[in-house]
N, C-alpha and C. Protein backbone atom coordinates (compact mmCIF):
# COMPACT_ATOMS: atom_id res chain seq x y z
N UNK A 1 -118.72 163.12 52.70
CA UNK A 1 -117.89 162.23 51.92
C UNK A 1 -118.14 162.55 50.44
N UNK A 2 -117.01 162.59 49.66
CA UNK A 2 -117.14 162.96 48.13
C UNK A 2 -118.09 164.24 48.21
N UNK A 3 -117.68 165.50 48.44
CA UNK A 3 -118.63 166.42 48.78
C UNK A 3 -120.20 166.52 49.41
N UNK A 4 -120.26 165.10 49.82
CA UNK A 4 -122.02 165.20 50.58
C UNK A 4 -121.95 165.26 52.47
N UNK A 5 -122.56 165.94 52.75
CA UNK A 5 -122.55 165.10 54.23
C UNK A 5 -123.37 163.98 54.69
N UNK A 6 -122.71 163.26 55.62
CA UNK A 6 -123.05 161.80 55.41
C UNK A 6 -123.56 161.36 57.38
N UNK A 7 -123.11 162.41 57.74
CA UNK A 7 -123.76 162.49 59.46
C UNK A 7 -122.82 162.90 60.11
N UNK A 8 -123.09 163.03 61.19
CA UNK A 8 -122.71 164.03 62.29
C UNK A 8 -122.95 163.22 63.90
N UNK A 9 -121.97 163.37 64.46
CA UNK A 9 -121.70 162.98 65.97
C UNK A 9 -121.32 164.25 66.89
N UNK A 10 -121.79 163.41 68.29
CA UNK A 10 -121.40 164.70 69.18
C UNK A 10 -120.68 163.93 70.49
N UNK A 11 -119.68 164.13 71.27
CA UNK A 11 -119.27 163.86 72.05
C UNK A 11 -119.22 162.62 72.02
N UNK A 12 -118.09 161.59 72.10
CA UNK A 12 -118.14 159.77 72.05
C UNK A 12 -119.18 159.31 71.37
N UNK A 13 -119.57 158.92 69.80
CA UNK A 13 -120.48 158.42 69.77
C UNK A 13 -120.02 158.19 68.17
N UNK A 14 -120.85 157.30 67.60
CA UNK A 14 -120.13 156.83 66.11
C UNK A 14 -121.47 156.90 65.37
N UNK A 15 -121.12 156.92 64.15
CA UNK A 15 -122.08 156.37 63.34
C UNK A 15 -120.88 155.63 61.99
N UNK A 16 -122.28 154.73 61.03
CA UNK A 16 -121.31 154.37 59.89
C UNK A 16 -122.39 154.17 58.44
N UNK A 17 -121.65 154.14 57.66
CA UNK A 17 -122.25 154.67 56.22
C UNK A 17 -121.61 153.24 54.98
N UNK A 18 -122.41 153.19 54.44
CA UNK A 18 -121.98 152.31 53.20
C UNK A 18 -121.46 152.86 51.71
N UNK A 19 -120.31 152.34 51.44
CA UNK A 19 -120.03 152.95 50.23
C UNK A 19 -120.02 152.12 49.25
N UNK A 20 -119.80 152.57 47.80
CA UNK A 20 -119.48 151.95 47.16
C UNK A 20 -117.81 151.73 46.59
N UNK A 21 -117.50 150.78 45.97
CA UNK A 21 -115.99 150.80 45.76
C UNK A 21 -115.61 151.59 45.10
N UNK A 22 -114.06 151.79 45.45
CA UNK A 22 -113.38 152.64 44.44
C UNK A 22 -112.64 153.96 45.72
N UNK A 23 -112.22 155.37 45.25
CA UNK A 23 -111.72 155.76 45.90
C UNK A 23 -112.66 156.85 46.46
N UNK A 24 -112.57 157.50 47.64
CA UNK A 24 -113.19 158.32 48.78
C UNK A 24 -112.55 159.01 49.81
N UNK A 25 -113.03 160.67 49.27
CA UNK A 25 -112.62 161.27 49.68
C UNK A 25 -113.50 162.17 51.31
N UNK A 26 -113.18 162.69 52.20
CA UNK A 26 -113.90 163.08 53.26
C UNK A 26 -113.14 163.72 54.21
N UNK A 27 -114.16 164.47 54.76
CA UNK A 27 -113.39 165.58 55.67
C UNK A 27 -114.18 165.90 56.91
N UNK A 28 -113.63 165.99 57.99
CA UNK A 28 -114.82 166.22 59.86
C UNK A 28 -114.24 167.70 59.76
N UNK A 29 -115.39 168.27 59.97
CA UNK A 29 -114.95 170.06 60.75
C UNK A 29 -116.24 170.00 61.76
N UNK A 30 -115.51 171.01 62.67
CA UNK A 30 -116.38 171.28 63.86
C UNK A 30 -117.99 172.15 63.62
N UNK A 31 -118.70 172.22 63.35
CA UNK A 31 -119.85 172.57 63.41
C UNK A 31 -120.83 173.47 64.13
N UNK A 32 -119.94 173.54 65.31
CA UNK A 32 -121.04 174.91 66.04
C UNK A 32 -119.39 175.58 66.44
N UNK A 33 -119.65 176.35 67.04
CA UNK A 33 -118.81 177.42 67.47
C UNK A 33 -117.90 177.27 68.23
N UNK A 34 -116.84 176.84 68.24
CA UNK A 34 -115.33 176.59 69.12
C UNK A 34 -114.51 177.48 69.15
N UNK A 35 -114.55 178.29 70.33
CA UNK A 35 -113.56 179.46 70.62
C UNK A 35 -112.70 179.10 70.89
N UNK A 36 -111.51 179.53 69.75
CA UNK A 36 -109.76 179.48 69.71
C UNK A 36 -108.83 179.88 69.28
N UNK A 37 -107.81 180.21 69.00
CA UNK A 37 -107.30 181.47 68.86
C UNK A 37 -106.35 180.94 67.60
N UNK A 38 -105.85 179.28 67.88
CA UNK A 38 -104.79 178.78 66.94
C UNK A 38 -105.55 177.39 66.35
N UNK A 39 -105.48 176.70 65.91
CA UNK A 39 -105.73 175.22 65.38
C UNK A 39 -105.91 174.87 64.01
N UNK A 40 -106.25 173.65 63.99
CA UNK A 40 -106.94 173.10 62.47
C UNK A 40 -108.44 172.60 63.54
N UNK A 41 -109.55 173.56 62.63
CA UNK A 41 -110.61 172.94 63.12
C UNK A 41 -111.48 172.07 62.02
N UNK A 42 -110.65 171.36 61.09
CA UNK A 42 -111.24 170.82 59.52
C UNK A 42 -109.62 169.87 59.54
N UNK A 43 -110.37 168.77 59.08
CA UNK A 43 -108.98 167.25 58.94
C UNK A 43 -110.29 166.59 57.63
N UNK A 44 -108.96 166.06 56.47
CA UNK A 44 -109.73 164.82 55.74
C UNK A 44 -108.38 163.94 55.12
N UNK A 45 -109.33 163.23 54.63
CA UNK A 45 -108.30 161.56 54.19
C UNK A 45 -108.89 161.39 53.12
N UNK A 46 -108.46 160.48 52.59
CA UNK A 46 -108.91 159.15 51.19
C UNK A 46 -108.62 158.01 51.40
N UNK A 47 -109.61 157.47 51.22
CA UNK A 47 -108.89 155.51 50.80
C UNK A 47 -109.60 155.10 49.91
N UNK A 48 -109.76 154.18 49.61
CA UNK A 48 -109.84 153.44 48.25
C UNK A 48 -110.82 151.82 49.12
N UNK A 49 -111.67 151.94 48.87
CA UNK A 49 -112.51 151.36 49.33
C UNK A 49 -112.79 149.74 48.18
N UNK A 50 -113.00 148.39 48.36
CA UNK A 50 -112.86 147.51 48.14
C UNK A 50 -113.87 146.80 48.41
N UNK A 51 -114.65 146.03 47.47
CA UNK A 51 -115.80 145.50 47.96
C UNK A 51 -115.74 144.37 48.75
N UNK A 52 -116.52 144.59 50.22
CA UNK A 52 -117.04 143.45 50.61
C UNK A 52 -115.82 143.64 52.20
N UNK A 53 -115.24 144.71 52.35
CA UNK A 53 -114.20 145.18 53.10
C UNK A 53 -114.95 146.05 54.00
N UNK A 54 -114.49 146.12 55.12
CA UNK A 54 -114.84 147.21 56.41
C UNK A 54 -113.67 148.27 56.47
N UNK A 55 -114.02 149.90 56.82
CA UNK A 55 -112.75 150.64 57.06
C UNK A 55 -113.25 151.46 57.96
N UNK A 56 -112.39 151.81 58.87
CA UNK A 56 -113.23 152.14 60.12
C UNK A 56 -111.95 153.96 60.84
N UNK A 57 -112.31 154.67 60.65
CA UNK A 57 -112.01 156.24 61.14
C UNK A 57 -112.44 156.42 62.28
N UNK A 58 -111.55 157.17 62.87
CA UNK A 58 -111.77 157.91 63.65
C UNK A 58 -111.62 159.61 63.95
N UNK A 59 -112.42 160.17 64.72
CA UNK A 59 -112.38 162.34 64.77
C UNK A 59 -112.13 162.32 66.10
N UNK A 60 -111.10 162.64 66.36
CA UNK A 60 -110.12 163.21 67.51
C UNK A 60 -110.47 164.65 67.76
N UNK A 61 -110.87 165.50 68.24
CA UNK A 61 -110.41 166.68 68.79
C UNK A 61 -109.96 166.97 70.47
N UNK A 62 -108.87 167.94 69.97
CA UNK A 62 -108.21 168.18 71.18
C UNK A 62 -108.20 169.64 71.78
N UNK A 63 -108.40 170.04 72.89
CA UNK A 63 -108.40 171.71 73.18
C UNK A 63 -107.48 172.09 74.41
N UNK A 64 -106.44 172.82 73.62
CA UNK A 64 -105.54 173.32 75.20
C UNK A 64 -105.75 174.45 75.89
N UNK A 65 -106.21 174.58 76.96
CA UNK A 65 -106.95 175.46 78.02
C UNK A 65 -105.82 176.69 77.86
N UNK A 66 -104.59 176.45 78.23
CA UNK A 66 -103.65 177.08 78.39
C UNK A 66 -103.15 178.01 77.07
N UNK A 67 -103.15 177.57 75.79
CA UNK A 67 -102.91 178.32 74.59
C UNK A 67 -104.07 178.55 74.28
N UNK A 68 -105.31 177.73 74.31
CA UNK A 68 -106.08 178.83 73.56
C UNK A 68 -106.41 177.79 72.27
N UNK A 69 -105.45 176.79 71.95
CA UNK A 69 -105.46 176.38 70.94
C UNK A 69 -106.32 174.84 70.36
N UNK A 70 -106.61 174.64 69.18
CA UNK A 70 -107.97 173.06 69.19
C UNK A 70 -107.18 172.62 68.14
N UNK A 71 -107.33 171.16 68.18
CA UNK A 71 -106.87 171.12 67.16
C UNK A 71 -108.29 169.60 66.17
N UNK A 72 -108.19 169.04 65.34
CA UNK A 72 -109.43 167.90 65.14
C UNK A 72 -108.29 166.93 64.03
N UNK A 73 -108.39 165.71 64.22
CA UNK A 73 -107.51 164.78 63.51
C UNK A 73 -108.90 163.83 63.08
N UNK A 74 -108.31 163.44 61.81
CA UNK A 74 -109.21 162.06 61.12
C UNK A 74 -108.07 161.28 60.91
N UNK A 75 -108.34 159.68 60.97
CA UNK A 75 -107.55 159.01 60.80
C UNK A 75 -108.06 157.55 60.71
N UNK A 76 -107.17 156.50 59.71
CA UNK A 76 -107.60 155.06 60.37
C UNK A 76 -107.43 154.67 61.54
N UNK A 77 -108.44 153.52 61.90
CA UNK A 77 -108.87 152.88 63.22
C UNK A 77 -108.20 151.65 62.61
N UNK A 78 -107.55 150.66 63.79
CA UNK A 78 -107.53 149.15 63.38
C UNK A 78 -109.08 148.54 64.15
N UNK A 79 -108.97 147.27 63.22
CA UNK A 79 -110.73 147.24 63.69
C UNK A 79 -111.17 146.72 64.78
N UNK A 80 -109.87 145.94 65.28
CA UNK A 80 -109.84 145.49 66.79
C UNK A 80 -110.22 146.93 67.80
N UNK A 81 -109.50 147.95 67.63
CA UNK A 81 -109.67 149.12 68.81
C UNK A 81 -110.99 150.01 67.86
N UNK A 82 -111.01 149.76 66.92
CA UNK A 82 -112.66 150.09 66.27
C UNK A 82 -114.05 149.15 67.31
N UNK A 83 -113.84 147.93 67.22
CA UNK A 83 -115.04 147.53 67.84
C UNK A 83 -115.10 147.92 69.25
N UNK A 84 -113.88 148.22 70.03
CA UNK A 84 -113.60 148.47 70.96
C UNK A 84 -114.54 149.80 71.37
N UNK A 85 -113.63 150.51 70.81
CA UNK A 85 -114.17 151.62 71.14
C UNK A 85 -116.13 151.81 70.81
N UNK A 86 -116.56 151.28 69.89
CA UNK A 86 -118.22 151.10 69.53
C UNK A 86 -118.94 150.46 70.72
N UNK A 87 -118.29 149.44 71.78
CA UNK A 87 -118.75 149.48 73.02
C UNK A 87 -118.76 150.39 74.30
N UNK A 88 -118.19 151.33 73.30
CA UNK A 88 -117.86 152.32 74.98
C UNK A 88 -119.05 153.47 74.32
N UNK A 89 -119.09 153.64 72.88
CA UNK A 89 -119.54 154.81 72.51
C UNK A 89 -120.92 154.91 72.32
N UNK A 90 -121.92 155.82 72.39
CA UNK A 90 -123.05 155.69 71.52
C UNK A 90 -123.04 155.74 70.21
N UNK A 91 -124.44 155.15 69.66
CA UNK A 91 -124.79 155.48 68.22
C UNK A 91 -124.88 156.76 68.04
N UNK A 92 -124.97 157.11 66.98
CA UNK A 92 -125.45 158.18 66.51
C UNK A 92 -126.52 158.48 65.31
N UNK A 93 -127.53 158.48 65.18
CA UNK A 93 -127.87 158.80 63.57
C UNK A 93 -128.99 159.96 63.64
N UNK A 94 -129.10 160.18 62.20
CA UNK A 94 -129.19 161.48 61.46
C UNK A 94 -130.59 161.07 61.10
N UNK A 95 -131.11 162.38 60.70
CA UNK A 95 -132.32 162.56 60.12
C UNK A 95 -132.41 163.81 59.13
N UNK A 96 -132.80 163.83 57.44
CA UNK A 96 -132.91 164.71 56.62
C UNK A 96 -133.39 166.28 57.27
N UNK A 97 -132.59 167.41 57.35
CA UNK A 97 -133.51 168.35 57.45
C UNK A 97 -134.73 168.52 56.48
């Protein structure tokens, strides 16, 4: 986020980060090695963040067996299918290399 990385997930699982207000920029790319021939393997957004407010994303990736092709989406969550989904998923968190 705003050029730092801020953590990393693997398969169903979330993590979340505190910001400060104002606007924010961020981007998910895939990280180890995904063999494919076509896609976007890198998606980012902005919002404008507001104190004392929750905003909640989600990283989609998709892979078609048949083309060859991946693709990875970022996007808003509404926070109803946000909490939702945080019961199905694991945590996730990070530790400094």
């Amino acid at each position: 986020m705003d050029g730092n990385g801020v953590g990393a997930t693997q398969s169903n699982t979330y993590f979340y980060i505190s910001v400060d207000p104002g606007e924010h920029h961020f981007c998910s790319e895939w990280q180890t090695a995904v063999i494919v021939t076509a896609g976007h393997q890198v998606s980012a957004a902005h919002f404008t963040a507001e104190a004392g407010q929750v905003y909640y994303f989600r990283v989609q990736d998709f892979f078609w067996r048949d083309s060859g092709a991946a693709n990875i989406t970022l996007g808003p969550v509404d926070s109803d299918e946000a909490q939702l989904l945080m019961t199905k998923f694991g945590f996730s968190t990070s530790h400094p290399k």
